[in-house]
Protein backbone atom coordinates (compact mmCIF):
# COMPACT_ATOMS: atom_id res chain seq x y z
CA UNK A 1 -10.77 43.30 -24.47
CA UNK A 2 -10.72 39.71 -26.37
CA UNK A 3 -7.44 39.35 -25.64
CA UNK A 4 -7.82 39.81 -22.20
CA UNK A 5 -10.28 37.55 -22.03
CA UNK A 6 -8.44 35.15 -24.05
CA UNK A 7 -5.65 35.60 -21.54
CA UNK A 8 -7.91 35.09 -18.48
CA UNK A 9 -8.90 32.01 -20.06
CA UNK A 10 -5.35 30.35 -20.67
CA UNK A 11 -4.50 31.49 -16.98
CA UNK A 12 -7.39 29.74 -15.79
CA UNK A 13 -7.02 26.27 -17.57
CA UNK A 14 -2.87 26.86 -16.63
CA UNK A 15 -4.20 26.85 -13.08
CA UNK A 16 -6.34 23.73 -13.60
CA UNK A 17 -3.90 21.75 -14.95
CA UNK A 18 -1.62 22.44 -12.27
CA UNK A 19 -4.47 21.50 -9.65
CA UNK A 20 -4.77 18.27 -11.69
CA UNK A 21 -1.01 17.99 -11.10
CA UNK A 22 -1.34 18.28 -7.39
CA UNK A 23 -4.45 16.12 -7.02
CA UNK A 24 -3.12 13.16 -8.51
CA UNK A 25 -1.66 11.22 -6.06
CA UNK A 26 1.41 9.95 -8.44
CA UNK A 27 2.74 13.26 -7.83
CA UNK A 28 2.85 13.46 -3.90
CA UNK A 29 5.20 12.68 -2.14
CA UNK A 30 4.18 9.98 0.40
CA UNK A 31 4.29 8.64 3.84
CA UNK A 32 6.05 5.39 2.58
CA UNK A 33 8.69 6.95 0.62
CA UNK A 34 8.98 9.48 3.67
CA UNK A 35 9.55 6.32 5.66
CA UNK A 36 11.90 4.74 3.34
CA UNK A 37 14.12 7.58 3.70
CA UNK A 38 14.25 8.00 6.82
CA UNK A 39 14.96 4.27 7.17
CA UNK A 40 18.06 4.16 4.56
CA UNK A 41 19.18 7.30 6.25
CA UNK A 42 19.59 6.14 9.58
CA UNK A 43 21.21 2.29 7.87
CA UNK A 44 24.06 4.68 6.49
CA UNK A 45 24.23 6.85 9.29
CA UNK A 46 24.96 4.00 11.66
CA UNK A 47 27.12 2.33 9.91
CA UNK A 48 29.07 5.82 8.87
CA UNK A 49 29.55 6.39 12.61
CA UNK A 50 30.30 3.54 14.28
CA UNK A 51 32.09 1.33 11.91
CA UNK A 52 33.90 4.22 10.04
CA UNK A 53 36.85 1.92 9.07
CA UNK A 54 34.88 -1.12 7.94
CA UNK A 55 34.61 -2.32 4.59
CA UNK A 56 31.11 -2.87 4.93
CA UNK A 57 29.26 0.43 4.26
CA UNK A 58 25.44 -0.24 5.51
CA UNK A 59 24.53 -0.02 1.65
CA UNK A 60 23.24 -3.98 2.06
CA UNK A 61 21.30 -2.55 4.99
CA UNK A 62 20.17 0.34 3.02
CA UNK A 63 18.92 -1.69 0.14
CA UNK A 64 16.93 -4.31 3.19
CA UNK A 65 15.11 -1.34 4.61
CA UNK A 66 14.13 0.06 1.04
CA UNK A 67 12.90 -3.33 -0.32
CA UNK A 68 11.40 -4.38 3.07
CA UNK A 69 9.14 -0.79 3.49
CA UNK A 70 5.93 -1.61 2.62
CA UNK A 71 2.40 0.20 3.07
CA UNK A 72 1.25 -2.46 5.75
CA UNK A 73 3.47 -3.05 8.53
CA UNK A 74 2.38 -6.63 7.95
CA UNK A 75 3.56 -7.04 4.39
CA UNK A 76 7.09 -5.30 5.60
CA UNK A 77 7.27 -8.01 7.97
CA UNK A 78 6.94 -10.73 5.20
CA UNK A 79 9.20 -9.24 3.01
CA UNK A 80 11.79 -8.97 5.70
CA UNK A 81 10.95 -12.83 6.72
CA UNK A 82 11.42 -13.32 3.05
CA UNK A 83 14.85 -11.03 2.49
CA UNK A 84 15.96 -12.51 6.24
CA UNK A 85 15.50 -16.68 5.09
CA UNK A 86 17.14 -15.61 1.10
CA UNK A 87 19.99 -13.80 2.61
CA UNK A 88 20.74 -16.74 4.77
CA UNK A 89 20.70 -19.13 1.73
CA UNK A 90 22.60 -16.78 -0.18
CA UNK A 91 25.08 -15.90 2.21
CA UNK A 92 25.77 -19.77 3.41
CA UNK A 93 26.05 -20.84 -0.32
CA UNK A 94 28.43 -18.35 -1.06
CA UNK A 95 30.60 -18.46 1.65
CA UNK A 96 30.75 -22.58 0.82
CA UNK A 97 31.53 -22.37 -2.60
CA UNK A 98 33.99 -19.20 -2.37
CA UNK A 99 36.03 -21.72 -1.02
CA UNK A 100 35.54 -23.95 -3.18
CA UNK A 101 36.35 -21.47 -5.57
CA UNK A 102 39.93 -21.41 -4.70
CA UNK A 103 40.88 -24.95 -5.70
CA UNK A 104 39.67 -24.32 -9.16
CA UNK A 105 41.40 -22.96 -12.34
CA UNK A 106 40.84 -19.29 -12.34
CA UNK A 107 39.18 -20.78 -16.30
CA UNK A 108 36.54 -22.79 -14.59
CA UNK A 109 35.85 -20.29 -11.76
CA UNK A 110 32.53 -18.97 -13.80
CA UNK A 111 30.97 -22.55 -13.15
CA UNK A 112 31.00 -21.94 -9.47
CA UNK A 113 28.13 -18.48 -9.85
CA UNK A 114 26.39 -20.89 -12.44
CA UNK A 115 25.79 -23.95 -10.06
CA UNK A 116 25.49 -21.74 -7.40
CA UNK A 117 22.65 -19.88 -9.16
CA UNK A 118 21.15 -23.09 -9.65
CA UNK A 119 21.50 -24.89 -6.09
CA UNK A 120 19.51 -21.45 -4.76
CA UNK A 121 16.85 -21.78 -7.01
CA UNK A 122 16.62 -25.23 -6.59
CA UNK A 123 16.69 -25.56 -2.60
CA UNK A 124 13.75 -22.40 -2.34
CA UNK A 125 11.84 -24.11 -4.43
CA UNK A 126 12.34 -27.30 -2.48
CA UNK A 127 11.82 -25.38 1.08
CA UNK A 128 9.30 -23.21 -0.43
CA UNK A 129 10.75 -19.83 -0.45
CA UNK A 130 10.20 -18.92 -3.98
CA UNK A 131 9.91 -15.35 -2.46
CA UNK A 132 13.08 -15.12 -1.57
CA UNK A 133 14.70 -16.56 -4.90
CA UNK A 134 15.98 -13.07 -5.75
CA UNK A 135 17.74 -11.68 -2.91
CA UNK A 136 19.61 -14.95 -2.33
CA UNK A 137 20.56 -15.13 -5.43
CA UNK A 138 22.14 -11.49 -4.96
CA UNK A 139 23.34 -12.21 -1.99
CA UNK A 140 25.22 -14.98 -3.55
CA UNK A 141 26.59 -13.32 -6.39
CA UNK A 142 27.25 -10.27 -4.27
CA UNK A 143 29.52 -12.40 -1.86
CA UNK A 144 31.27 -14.30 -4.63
CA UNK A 145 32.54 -11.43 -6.58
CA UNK A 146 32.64 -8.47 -4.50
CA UNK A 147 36.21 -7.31 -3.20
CA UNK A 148 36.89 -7.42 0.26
CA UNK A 149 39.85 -7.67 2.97
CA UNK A 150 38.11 -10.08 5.27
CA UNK A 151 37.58 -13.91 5.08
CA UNK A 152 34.66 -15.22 3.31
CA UNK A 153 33.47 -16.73 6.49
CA UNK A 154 33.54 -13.54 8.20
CA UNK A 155 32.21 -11.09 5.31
CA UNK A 156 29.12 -13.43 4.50
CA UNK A 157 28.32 -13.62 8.17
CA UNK A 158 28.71 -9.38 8.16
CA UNK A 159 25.84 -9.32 5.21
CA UNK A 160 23.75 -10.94 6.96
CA UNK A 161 23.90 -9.18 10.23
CA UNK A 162 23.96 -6.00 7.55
CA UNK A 163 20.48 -7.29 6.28
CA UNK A 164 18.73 -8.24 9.66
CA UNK A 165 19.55 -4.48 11.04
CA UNK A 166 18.22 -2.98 7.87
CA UNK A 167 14.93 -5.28 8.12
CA UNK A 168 14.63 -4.32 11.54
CA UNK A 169 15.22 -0.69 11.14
CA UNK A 170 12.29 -0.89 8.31
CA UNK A 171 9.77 -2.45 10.41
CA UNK A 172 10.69 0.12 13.52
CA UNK A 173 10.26 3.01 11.22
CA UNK A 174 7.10 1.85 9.77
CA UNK A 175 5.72 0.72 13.36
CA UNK A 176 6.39 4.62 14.91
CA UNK A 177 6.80 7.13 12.21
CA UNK A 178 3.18 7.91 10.94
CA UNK A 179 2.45 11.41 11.23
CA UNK A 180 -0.68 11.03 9.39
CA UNK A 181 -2.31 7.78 11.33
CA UNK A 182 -1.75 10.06 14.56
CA UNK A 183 -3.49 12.95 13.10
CA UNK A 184 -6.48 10.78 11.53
CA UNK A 185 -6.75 9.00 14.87
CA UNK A 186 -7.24 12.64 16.43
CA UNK A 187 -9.25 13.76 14.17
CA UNK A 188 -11.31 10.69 14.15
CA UNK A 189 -11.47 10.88 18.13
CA UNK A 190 -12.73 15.23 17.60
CA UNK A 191 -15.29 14.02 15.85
CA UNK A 192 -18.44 12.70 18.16
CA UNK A 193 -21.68 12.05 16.43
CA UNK A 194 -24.09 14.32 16.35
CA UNK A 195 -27.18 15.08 19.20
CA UNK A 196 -29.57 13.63 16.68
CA UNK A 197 -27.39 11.36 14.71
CA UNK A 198 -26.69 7.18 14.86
CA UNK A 199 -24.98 4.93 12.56
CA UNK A 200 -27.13 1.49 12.59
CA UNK A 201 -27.52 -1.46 10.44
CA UNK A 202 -29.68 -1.42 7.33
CA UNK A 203 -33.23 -2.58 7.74
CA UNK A 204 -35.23 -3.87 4.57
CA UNK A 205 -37.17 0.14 5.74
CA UNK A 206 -34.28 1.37 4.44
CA UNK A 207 -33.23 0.37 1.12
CA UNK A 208 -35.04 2.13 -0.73
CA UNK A 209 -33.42 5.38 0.61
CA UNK A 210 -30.08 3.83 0.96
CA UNK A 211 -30.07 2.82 -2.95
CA UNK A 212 -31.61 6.30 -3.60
CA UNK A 213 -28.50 7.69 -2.30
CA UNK A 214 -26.35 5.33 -4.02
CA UNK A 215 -27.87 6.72 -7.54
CA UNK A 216 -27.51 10.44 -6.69
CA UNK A 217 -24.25 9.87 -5.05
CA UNK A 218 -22.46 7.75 -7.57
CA UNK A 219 -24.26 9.91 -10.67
CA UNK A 220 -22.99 13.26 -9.14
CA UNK A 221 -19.59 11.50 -8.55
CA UNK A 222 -18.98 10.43 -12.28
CA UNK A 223 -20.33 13.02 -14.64
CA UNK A 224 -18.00 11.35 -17.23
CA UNK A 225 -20.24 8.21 -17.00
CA UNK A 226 -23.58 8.24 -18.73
CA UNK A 227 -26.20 8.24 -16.05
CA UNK A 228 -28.04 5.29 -17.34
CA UNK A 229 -24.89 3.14 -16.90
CA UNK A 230 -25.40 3.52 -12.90
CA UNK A 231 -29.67 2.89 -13.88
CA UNK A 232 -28.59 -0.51 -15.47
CA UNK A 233 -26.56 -1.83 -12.43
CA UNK A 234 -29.47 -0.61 -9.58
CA UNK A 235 -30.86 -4.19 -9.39
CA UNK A 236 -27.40 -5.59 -8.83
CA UNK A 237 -25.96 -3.18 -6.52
CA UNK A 238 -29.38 -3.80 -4.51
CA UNK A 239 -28.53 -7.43 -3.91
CA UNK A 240 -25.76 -7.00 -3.08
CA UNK A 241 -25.95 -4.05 -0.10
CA UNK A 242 -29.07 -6.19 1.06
CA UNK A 243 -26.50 -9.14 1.40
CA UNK A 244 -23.58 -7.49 2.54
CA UNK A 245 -22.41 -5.93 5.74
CA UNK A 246 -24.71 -2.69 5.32
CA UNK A 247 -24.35 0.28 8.17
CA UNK A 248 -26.29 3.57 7.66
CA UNK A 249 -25.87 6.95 9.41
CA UNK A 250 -29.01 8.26 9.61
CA UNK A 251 -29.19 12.24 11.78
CA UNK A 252 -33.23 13.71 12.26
CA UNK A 253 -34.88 10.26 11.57
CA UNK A 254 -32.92 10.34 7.96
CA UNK A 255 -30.53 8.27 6.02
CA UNK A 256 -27.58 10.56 5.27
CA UNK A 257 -25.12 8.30 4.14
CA UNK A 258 -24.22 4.50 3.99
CA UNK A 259 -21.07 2.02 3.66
CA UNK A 260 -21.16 -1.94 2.59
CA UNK A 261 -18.82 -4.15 3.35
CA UNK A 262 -17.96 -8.00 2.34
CA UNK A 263 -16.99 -10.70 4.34
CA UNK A 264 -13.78 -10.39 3.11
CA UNK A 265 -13.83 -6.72 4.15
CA UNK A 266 -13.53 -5.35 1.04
CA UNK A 267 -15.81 -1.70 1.09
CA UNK A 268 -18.49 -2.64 -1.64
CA UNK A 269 -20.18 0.91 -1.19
CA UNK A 270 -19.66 4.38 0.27
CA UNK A 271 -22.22 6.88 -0.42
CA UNK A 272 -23.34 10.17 1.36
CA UNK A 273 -26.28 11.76 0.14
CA UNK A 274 -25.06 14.89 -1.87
CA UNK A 275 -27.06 17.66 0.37
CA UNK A 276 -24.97 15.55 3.48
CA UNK A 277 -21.31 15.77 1.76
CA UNK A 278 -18.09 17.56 3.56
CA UNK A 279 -20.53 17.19 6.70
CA UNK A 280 -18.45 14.01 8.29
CA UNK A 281 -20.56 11.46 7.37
CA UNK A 282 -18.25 9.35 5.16
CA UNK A 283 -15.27 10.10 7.83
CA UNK A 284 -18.09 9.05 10.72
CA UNK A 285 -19.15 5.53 7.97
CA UNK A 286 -15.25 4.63 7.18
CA UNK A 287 -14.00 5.16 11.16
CA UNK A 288 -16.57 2.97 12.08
CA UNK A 289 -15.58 0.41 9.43
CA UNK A 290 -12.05 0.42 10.84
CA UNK A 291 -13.47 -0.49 14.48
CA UNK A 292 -14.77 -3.34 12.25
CA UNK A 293 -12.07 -4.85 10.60
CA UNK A 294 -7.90 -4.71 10.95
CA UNK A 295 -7.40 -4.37 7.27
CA UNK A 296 -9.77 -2.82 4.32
CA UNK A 297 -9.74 -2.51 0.58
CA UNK A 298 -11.78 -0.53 -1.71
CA UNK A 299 -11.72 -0.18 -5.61
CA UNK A 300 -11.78 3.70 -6.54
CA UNK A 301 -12.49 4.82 -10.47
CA UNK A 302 -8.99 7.04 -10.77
CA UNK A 303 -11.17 9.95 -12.54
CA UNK A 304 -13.11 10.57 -9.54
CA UNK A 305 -10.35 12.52 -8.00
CA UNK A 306 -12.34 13.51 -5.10
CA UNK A 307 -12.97 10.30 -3.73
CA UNK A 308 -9.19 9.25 -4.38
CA UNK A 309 -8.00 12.29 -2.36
CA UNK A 310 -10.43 11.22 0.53
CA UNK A 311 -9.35 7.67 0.80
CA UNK A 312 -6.04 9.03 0.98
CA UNK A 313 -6.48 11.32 3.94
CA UNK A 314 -7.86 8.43 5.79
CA UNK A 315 -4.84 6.22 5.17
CA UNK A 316 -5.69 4.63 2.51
CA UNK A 317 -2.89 3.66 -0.28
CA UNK A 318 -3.23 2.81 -3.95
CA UNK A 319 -1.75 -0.71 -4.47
CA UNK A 320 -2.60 -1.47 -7.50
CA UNK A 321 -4.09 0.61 -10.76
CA UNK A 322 -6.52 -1.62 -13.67
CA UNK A 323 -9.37 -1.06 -15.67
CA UNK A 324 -12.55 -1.96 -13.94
CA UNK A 325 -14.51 -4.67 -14.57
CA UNK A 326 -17.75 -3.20 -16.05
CA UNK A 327 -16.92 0.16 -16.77
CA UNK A 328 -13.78 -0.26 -18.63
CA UNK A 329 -12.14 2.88 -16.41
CA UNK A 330 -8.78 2.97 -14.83
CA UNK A 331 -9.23 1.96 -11.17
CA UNK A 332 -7.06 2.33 -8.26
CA UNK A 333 -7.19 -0.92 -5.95
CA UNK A 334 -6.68 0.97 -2.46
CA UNK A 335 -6.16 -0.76 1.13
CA UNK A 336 -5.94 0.33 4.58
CA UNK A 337 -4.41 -1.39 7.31
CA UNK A 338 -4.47 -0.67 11.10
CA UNK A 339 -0.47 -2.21 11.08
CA UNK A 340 -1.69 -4.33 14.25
CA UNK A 341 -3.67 -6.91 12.91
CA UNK A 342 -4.07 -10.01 10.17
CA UNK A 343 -2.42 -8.25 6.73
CA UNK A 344 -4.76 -7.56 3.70
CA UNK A 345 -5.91 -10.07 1.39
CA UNK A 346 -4.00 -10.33 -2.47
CA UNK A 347 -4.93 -7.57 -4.88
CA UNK A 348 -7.94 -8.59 -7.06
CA UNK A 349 -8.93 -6.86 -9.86
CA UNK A 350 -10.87 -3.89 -9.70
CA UNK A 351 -14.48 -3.99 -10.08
CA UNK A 352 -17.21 -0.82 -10.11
C-alpha cells in the first residue's frame, strides 16, 4: 500500500514537471519561427524551381528572410531597411575591389578583405548605418571569396536582388500568415460586454476598490512572494494608477477588474478581482487597450506562469528576460504590436 502510494506520488510530480515543460513558453514552438520557416521555405523553393541551373541557390535569400523575421512587422521592416542599405555597401565594395583584386600579387591579395573591412565600417559609420555594419561586411567577404562562374559585376548585382526578394518575402509572410491574430481578433469580436457590464475610466470613487483588487490579485498571483512585499509598495502603486491611464470594468455597479497604462503605453497594471477571473474581464481590459494604442509592452514576473500563458494567447511575445527591479525575480519584457502602426519603443528593463 506505501508503495503504491509512493508510486502515485512520483507519477504525479512526473506529470507536473512535464506541465511545467509545456507551460513555459521556451519550449513552444512559435508563430515567428512558424513564419520564419515558411519564409526560408518558399526563398529555396523559388529559387530551386525557376533558376534550377544557377549558381545562386536562394541561400542569401534564405538567410534575409530569417534575419529580417521579427515579432513586429515594424521591426522586420527595419531590419530589412537595414540588411537592404548593408547589402548594397557590401555588394558595391566588393564588386570594386574584386577587381582590383586582380592586378595584385596573389601575396598581397589578403590586404584587399582587410581595407575592405575597414572602408565598410568606416563609410556606415559616416552615413550612419551602424546597423547594417554586419551584413555588409558579409556581403563583402561573401562576394570576394566565394567561387562562382559569373563576373563580379554580375554576381554582386545577383546578391543583392537575392537579398531584396528574401526581405520582401519576410515582410509578406509576417504581414498575412498569423493564424493566431485572426483567431484573437474573432474571439475578441464573440465577446460583447455584458447586459450589466461597462469598462470606464477610474474616478477618485474608485480607488479604493481598484487598489483593493490590485492587493488580492497580485497576492493570489505570487504565492512565492511574501505578502507584505506587495503591502510595502500599496502607496506607490496608488500614485501611480491615480496618474496613469486607469480604465475599470465594473458589471452590477462593481469594479471587477482594472488595467493602467503609461503615456508611453507601457501596461503598468492588470488586475481582475479573483472571484471575477477566467470570466473575460482581463481579455474585455487588454482588447480595449489595443483600440488604445498600436503597440504595447508589459513586464511579466516569469514564475507567474499563468499570466505569461495569457499574454501569450493575446499576442503578446517575450522580447526580452531580466531580473526585476524591486523584486529581484526573472521578468519577461513582453510587447504586442497591431503590425499596422508606429513600432514599439526599446526594451527597458523590467520593473514589478
Amino acid at each position: 500500500m506505501n508503495r503504491r502510494r509512493f508510486s502515485d506520488r512520483m507519477m504525479q510530480r512526473h506529470n507536473s514537471e512535464i506541465d511545467g515543460v509545456f507551460m513555459d513558453p521556451r519550449y513552444k514552438i512559435g508563430m515567428r519561427t512558424v513564419k520564419t520557416v515558411v519564409a526560408v521555405g518558399i526563398c529555396l523553393l523559388t529559387f530551386q524551381f525557376c533558376f534550377p541551373q544557377s549558381s545562386i541557390n536562394g541561400i542569401q535569400a534564405a538567410l534575409a528572410a530569417t534575419i529580417c523575421m521579427k515579432s513586429s512587422l515594424q521591426n522586420t521592416l527595419r531590419t530589412g531597411l537595414d540588411r537592404a542599405a548593408g547589402t548594397v555597401l557590401g555588394s558595391v565594395t566588393g564588386v570594386l575591389l574584386l577587381l582590383f583584386k586582380g592586378l595584385l600579387p596573389f601575396e598581397l591579395t589578403p590586404l584587399v578583405g582587410i581595407l575592405g573591412v575597414l572602408l565598410i565600417i568606416y563609410l556606415c559609420n559616416v552615413l550612419r548605418l551602424q546597423a547594417s555594419v554586419t551584413i555588409s561586411v558579409v556581403v563583402f567577404l561573401i562576394i570576394l571569396i566565394d567561387d562562382r562562374d559569373i563576373p563580379p559585376v554580375v554576381y554582386g548585382a545577383a546578391r543583392l536582388a537575392e537579398t531584396v526578394f528574401g526581405i520582401f518575402v519576410a515582410y509578406m509572410v509576417n504581414r498575412f500568415l498569423d493564424v493566431r491574430h485572426i483567431k484573437r481578433k474573432n474571439a475578441a469580436a464573440e465577446l460583447p460586454l455584458e447586459p450589466s457590464a461597462c469598462i470606464r475610466g477610474v474616478s477618485d470613487a474608485d480607488i479604493g476598490a481598484v487598489m483593493q483588487i490590485w492587493l488580492e490579485a497580485n497576492i493570489a498571483a505570487h504565492p512565492f512572494l511574501d505578502a507584505l512585499y506587495w503591502h510595502d509598495r500599496y502607496d506607490d502603486v496608488r500614485r501611480t494608477v491615480k496618474a496613469a491611464q486607469t480604465v475599470v470594468y465594473e458589471n452590477g455597479g462593481k469594479i471587477q477588474g482594472f488595467i493602467s497604462l503609461s503615456a508611453e503605453t507601457e501596461i503598468l497594471a492588470l488586475c481582475v478581482k479573483p472571484g471575477a477571473q477566467h470570466t473575460g474581464v482581463g481579455i474585455r481590459l487588454i482588447e480595449h487597450a489595443k483600440r488604445l494604442y498600436p503597440c504595447l509592452s508589459v513586464t511579466c514576473v516569469k514564475q507567474n506562469e499563468s499570466a505569461v500563458n495569457f499574454l501569450i494567447n493575446r499576442g503578446f511575445v517575450p522580447v526580452a528576460e531580466k531580473p526585476a527591479a524591486q523584486s529581484g525575480l526573472s521578468a519577461y519584457t513582453m510587447q504586442w504590436s497591431s503590425k499596422n502602426k508606429a513600432s514599439c519603443r526599446p526594451v527597458q528593463a523590467p520593473r514589478d
